[in-house]
Protein backbone atom coordinates (compact mmCIF):
# COMPACT_ATOMS: atom_id res chain seq x y z
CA UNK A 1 62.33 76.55 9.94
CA UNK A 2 59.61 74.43 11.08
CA UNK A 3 60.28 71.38 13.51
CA UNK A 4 58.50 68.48 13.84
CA UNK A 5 58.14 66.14 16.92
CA UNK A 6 57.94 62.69 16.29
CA UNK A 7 56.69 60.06 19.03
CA UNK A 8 57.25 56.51 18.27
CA UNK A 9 54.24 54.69 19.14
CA UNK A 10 54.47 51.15 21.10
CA UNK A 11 52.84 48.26 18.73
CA UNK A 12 53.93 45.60 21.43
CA UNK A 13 51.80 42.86 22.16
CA UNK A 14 51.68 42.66 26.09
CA UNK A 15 53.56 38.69 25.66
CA UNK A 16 56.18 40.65 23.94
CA UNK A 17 56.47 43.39 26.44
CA UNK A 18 56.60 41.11 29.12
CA UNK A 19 59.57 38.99 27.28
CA UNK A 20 61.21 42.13 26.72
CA UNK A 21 61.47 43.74 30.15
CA UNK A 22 62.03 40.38 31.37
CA UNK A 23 65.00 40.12 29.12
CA UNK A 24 66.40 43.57 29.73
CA UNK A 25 66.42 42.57 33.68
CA UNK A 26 67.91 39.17 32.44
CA UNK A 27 65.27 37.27 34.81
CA UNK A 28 64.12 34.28 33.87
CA UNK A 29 60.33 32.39 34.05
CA UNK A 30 61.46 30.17 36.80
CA UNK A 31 62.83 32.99 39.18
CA UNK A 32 59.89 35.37 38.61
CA UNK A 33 57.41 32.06 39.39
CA UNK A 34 59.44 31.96 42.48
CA UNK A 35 58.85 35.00 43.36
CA UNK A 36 55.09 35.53 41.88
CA UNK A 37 53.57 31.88 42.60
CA UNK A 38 52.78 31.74 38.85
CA UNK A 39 53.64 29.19 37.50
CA UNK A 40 56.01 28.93 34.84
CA UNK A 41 53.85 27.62 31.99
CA UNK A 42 51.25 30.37 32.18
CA UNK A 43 53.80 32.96 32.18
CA UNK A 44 55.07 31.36 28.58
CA UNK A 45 51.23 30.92 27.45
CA UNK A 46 51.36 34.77 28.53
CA UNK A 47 54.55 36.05 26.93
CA UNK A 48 53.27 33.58 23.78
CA UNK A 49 50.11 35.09 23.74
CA UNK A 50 48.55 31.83 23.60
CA UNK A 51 45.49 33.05 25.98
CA UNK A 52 43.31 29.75 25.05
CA UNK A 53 45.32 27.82 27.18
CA UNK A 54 45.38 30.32 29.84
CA UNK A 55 42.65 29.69 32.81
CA UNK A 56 39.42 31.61 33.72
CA UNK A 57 40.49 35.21 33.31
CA UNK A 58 39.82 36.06 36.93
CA UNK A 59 43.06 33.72 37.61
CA UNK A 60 44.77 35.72 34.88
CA UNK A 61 43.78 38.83 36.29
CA UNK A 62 45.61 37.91 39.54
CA UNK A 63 48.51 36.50 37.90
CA UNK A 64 49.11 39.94 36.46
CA UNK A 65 48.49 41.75 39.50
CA UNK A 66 50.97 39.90 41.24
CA UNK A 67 53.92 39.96 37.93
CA UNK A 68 52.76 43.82 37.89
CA UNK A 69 53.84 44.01 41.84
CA UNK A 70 57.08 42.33 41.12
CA UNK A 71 58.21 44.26 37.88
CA UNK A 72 57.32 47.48 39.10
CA UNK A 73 55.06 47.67 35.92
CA UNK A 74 51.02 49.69 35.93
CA UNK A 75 48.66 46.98 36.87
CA UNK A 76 45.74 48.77 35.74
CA UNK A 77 47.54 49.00 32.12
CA UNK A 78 48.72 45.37 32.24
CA UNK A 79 44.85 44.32 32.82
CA UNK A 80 43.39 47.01 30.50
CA UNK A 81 45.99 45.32 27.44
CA UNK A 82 45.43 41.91 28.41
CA UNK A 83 41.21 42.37 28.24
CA UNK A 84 42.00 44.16 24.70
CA UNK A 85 43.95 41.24 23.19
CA UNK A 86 41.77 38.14 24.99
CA UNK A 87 38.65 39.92 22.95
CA UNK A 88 40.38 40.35 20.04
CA UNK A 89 41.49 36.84 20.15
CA UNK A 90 38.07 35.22 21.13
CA UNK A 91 36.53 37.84 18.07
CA UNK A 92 38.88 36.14 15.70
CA UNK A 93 38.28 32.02 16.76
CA UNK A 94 34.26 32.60 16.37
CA UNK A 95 34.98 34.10 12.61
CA UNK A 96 36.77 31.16 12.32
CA UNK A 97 34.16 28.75 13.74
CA UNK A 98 31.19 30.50 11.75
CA UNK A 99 33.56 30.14 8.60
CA UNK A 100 34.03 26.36 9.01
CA UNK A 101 30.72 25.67 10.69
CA UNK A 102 29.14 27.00 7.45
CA UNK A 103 31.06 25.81 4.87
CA UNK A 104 29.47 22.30 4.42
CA UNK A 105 26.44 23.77 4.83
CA UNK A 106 27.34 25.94 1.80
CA UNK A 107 29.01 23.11 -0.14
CA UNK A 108 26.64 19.85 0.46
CA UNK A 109 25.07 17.85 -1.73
CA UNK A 110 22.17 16.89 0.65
CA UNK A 111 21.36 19.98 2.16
CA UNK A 112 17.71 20.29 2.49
CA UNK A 113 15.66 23.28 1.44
CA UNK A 114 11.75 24.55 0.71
CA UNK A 115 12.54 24.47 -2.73
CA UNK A 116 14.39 21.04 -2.97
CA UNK A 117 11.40 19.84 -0.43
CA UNK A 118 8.28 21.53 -3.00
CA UNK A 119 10.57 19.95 -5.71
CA UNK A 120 10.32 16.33 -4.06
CA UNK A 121 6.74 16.56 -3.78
CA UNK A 122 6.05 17.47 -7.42
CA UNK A 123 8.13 14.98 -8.67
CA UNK A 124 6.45 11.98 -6.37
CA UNK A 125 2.95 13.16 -7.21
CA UNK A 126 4.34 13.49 -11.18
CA UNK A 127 5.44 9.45 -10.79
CA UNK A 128 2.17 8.59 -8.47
CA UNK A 129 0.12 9.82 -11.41
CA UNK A 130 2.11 8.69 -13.88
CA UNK A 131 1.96 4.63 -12.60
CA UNK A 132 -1.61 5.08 -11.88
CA UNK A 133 -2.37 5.79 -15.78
CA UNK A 134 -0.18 3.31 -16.94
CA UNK A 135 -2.10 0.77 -14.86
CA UNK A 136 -5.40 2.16 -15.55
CA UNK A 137 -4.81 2.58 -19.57
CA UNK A 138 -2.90 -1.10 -19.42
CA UNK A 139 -6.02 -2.62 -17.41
CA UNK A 140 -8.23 -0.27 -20.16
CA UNK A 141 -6.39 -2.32 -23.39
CA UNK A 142 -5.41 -5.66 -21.60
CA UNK A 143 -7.97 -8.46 -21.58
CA UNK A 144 -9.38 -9.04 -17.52
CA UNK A 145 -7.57 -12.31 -16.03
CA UNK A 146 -9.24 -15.22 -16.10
CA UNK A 147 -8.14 -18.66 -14.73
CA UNK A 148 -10.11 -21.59 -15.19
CA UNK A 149 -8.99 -24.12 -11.90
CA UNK A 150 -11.39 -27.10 -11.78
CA UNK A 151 -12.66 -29.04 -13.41
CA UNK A 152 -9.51 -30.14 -15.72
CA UNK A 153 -9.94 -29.86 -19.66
CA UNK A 154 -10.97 -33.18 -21.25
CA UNK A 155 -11.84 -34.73 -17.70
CA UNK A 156 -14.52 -37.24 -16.47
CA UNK A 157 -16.99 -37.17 -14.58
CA UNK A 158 -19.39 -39.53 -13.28
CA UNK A 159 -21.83 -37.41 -11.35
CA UNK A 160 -24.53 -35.06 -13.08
CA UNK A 161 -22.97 -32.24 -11.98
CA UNK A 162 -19.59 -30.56 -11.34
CA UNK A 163 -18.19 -28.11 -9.37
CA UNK A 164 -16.19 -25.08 -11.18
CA UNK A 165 -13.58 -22.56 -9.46
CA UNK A 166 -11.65 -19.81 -10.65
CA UNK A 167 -9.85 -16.85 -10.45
CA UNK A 168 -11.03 -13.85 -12.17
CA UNK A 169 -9.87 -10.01 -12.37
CA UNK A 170 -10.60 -8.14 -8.92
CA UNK A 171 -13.85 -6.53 -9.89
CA UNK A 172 -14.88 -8.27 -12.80
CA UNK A 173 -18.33 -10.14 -13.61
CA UNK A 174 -18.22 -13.76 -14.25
CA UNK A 175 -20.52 -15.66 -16.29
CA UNK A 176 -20.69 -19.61 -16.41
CA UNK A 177 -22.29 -20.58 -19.69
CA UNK A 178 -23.66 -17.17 -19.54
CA UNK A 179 -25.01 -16.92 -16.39
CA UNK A 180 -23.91 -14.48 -13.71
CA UNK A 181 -22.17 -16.11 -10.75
CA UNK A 182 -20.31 -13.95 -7.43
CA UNK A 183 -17.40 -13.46 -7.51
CA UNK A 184 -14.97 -12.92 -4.00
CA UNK A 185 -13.16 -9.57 -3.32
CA UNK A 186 -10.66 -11.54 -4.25
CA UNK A 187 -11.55 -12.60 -7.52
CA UNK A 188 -12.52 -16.10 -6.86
CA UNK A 189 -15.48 -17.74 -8.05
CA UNK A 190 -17.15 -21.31 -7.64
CA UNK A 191 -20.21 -22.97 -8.61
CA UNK A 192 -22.14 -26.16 -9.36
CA UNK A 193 -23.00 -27.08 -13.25
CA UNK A 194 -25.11 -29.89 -13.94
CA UNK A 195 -24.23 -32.04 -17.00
CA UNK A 196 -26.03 -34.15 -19.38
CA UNK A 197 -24.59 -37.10 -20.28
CA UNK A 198 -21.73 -37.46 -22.72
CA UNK A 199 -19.43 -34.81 -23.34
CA UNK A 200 -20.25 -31.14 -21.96
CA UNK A 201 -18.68 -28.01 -22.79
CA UNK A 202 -18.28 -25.44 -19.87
CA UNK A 203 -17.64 -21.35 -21.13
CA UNK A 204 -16.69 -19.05 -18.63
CA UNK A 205 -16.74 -15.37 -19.66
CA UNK A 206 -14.98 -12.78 -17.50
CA UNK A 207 -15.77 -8.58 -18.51
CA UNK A 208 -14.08 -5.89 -16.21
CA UNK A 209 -15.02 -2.50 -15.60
CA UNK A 210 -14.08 -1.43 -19.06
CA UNK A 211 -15.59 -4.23 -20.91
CA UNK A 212 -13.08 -6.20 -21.95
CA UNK A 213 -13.75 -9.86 -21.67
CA UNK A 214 -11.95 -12.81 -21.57
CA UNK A 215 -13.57 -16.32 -22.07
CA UNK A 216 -12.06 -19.62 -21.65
CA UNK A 217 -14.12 -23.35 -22.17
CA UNK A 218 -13.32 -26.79 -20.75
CA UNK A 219 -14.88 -29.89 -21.87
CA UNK A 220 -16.28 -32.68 -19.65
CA UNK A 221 -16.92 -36.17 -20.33
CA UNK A 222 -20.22 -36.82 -18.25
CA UNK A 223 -20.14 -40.52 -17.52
CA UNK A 224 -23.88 -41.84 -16.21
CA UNK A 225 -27.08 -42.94 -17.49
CA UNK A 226 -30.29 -40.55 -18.14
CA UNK A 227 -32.66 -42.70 -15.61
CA UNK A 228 -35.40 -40.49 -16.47
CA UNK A 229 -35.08 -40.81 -19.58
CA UNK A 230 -34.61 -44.52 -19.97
CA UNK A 231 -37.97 -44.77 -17.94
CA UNK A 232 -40.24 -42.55 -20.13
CA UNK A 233 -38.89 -45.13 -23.22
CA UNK A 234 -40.49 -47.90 -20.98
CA UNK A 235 -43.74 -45.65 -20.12
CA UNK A 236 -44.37 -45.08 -23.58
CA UNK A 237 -47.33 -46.88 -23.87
CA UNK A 238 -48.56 -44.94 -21.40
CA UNK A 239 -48.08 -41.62 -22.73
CA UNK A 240 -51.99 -41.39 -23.40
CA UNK A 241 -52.59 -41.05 -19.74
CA UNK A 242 -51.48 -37.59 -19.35
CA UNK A 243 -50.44 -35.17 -22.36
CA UNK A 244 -49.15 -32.77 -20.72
CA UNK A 245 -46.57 -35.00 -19.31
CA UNK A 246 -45.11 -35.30 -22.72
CA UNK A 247 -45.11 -31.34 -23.31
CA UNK A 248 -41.57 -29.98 -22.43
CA UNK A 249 -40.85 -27.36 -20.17
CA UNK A 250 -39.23 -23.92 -19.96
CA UNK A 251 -38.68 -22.48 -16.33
CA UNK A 252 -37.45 -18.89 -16.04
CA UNK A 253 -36.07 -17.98 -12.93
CA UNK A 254 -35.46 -14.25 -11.39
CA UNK A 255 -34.63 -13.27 -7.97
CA UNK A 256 -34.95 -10.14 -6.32
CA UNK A 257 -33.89 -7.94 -4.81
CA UNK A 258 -30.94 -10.19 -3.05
CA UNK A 259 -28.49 -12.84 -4.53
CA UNK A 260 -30.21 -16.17 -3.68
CA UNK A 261 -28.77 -19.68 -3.45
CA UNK A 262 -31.15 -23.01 -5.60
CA UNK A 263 -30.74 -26.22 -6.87
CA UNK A 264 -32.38 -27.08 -10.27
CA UNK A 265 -33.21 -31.18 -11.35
CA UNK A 266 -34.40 -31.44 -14.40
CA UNK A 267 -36.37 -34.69 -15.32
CA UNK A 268 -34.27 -36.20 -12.11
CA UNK A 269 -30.57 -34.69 -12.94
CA UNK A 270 -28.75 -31.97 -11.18
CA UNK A 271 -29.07 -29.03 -13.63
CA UNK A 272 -27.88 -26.32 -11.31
CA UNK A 273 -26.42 -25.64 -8.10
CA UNK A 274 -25.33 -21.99 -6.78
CA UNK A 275 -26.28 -18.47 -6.35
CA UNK A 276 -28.01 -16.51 -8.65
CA UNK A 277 -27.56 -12.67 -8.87
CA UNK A 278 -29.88 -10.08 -8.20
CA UNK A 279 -32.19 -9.33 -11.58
CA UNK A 280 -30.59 -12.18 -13.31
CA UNK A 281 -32.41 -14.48 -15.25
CA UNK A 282 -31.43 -18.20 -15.57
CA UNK A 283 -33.49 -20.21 -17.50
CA UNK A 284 -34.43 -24.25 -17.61
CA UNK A 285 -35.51 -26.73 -20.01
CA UNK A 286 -36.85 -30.41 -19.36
CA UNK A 287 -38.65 -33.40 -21.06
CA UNK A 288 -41.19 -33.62 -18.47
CA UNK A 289 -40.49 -31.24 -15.27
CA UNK A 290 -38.48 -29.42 -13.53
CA UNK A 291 -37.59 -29.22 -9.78
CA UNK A 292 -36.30 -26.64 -7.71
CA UNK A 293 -35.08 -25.34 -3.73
CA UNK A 294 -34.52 -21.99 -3.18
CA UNK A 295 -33.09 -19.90 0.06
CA UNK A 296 -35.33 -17.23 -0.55
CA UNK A 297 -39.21 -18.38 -1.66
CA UNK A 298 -40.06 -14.99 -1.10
CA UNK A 299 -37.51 -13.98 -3.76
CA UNK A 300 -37.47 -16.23 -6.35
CA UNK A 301 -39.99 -15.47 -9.38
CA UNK A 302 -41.09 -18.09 -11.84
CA UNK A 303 -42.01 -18.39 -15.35
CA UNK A 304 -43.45 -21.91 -16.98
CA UNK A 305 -43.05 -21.92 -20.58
CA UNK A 306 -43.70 -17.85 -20.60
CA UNK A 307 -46.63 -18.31 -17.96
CA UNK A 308 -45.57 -15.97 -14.88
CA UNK A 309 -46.54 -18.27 -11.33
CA UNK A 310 -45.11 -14.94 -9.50
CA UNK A 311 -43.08 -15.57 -6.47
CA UNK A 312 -41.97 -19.37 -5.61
CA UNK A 313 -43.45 -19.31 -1.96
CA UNK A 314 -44.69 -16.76 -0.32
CA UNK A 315 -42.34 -17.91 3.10
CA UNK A 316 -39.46 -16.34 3.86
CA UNK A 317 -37.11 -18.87 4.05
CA UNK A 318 -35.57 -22.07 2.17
CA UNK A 319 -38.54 -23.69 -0.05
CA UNK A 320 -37.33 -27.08 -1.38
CA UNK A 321 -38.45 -29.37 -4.09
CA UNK A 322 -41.07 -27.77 -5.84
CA UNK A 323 -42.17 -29.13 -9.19
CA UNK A 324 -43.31 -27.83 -12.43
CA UNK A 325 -44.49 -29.64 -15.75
CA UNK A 326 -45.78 -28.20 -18.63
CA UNK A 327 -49.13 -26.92 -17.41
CA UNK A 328 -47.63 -24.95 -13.92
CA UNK A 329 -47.16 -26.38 -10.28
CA UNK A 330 -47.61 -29.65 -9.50
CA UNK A 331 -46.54 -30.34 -6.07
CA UNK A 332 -43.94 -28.97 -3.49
């Protein structure tokens, strides 16, 4: 018959062991920290196993050196057990740091990723695009703003000219009874119309990029007396003298290849006042003649009744009060 030895195997944790041969030699912690110079709450953290609490090990070391000395206990063993347990111990709080540390990562609602941070980009240039075709395809269907600011509808005046300002659509041209006039970066717009007497009726046209336009008219109540004419009704009888003072007259102005500021009198009345655009054509009609001051002599082209005079001066520079009847130049 076959026997078999059996060895029972020590699954003590070195706190326990200590409690139990302390126990057995019914010592307690307060002699053996007597004894030892340990003192008494590091042998409980010991016997506990609580080693977090415990010092740097090369104080625990010693302490077990010295309880090893007084029990009569391996030293070497004591240490060896006590390195085994404090690593076990220390593997077991970093699992349980990594597992909490990790966890709202895992969980969040704002965690941040490539693909979250590729998402947020397609999305803003989806919306970028999207409000720039909505303002491009409203500005496309939508008539170009216009706003009309002076003179008032249905006003007075007793001048023979006024002075008109706006606001227009950033970009847009502007036309003042269909003639070009600049217009700000901002949009705004001024210039002088001359009247005739009695009432007047002012259109300004706006047209954006996509030509839509917008027009809007004020009336004006021009309030003075036609001089020049009143004093051809007394020269009548004179009217022999010189024909072609009686002819009317039709001036044609272009400039080129700059915008160009003039004033136009017609028979002695403020006709126009402000800056004419490059290749534009404004064009002038008078009894008897027609007077005119430009910035640019140099510039400014002229046509009598479909003659062309070719430039206005040949300086380059202002050039004022040149006249023109029926038959060309007369004086400057």
């Amino acid at each position: 018959m076959v026997r078999f030895t059996t060895k029972k195997i020590d699954s003590l944790t070195l706190g326990e062991r200590m409690k139990k041969i302390r126990e057995e030699r019914r010592l307690s912690l307060g002699e053996i920290s007597k004894s030892t110079k340990i003192q008494v709450k590091y042998l409980e953290y010991l016997e506990e196993g609580t080693y977090l609490k415990l010092p740097a090990d090369v104080y625990v070391k010693g302490f077990l050196r010295s309880y090893s000395v007084f029990m009569g206990l391996n030293e070497s063993a004591i240490i060896k057990q006590f390195e085994r347990e404090k690593g076990i111990h220390k593997n077991i709080k970093k699992v349980v740091e990594d597992d909490g540390a990790r966890l709202p990562v895992k969980f969040s609602s704002i965690v941040i990723t490539p693909k979250k941070i590729i998402i947020s980009v397609i999305l803003f240039f989806v919306l970028f695009s999207f409000i720039y075709l909505y303002i491009e395809v409203n500005n496309f269907v939508s008539k170009p703003r216009l706003n009309i600011l002076n003179p008032i509808d249905l006003s007075t005046v007793t001048g023979s000219s006024v002075h008109v300002t706006g606001i227009a659509e950033k970009d847009a041209l502007v036309f003042i009874n269909d003639q070009p006039v600049l217009v700000s970066e901002k949009g705004e717009f001024s210039e002088d119309v001359g009247l005739k007497p009695g009432l007047n009726m002012i259109n300004v046209k706006a047209r954006s990029k996509f030509n839509k336009e917008d027009t809007k008219s004020v009336s004006v109540n021009a309030d003075f007396e036609n001089a020049v004419s009143d004093q051809s009704a007394i020269n009548i009888p004179d009217q022999n003298v010189n024909s072609s003072n009686s002819q009317s007259v039709k001036l044609d102005v272009h400039v080129s290849p700059n915008p160009t500021w003039m004033s136009v009198e017609a028979d002695g009345n403020l006709v126009y006042s402000g800056v004419l655009l490059p290749d534009s054509v404004q064009t002038f009609n008078a009894n008897n003649k027609i007077s005119i001051t430009s910035g640019k002599g140099n510039e400014t082209f002229i046509k009598v009744n479909g003659k062309d005079m070719g430039m206005l001066s040949s300086e380059n520079g202002v050039v004022r009060d040149v006249v023109y009847d029926a038959s060309g130049k007369i004086t400057k």
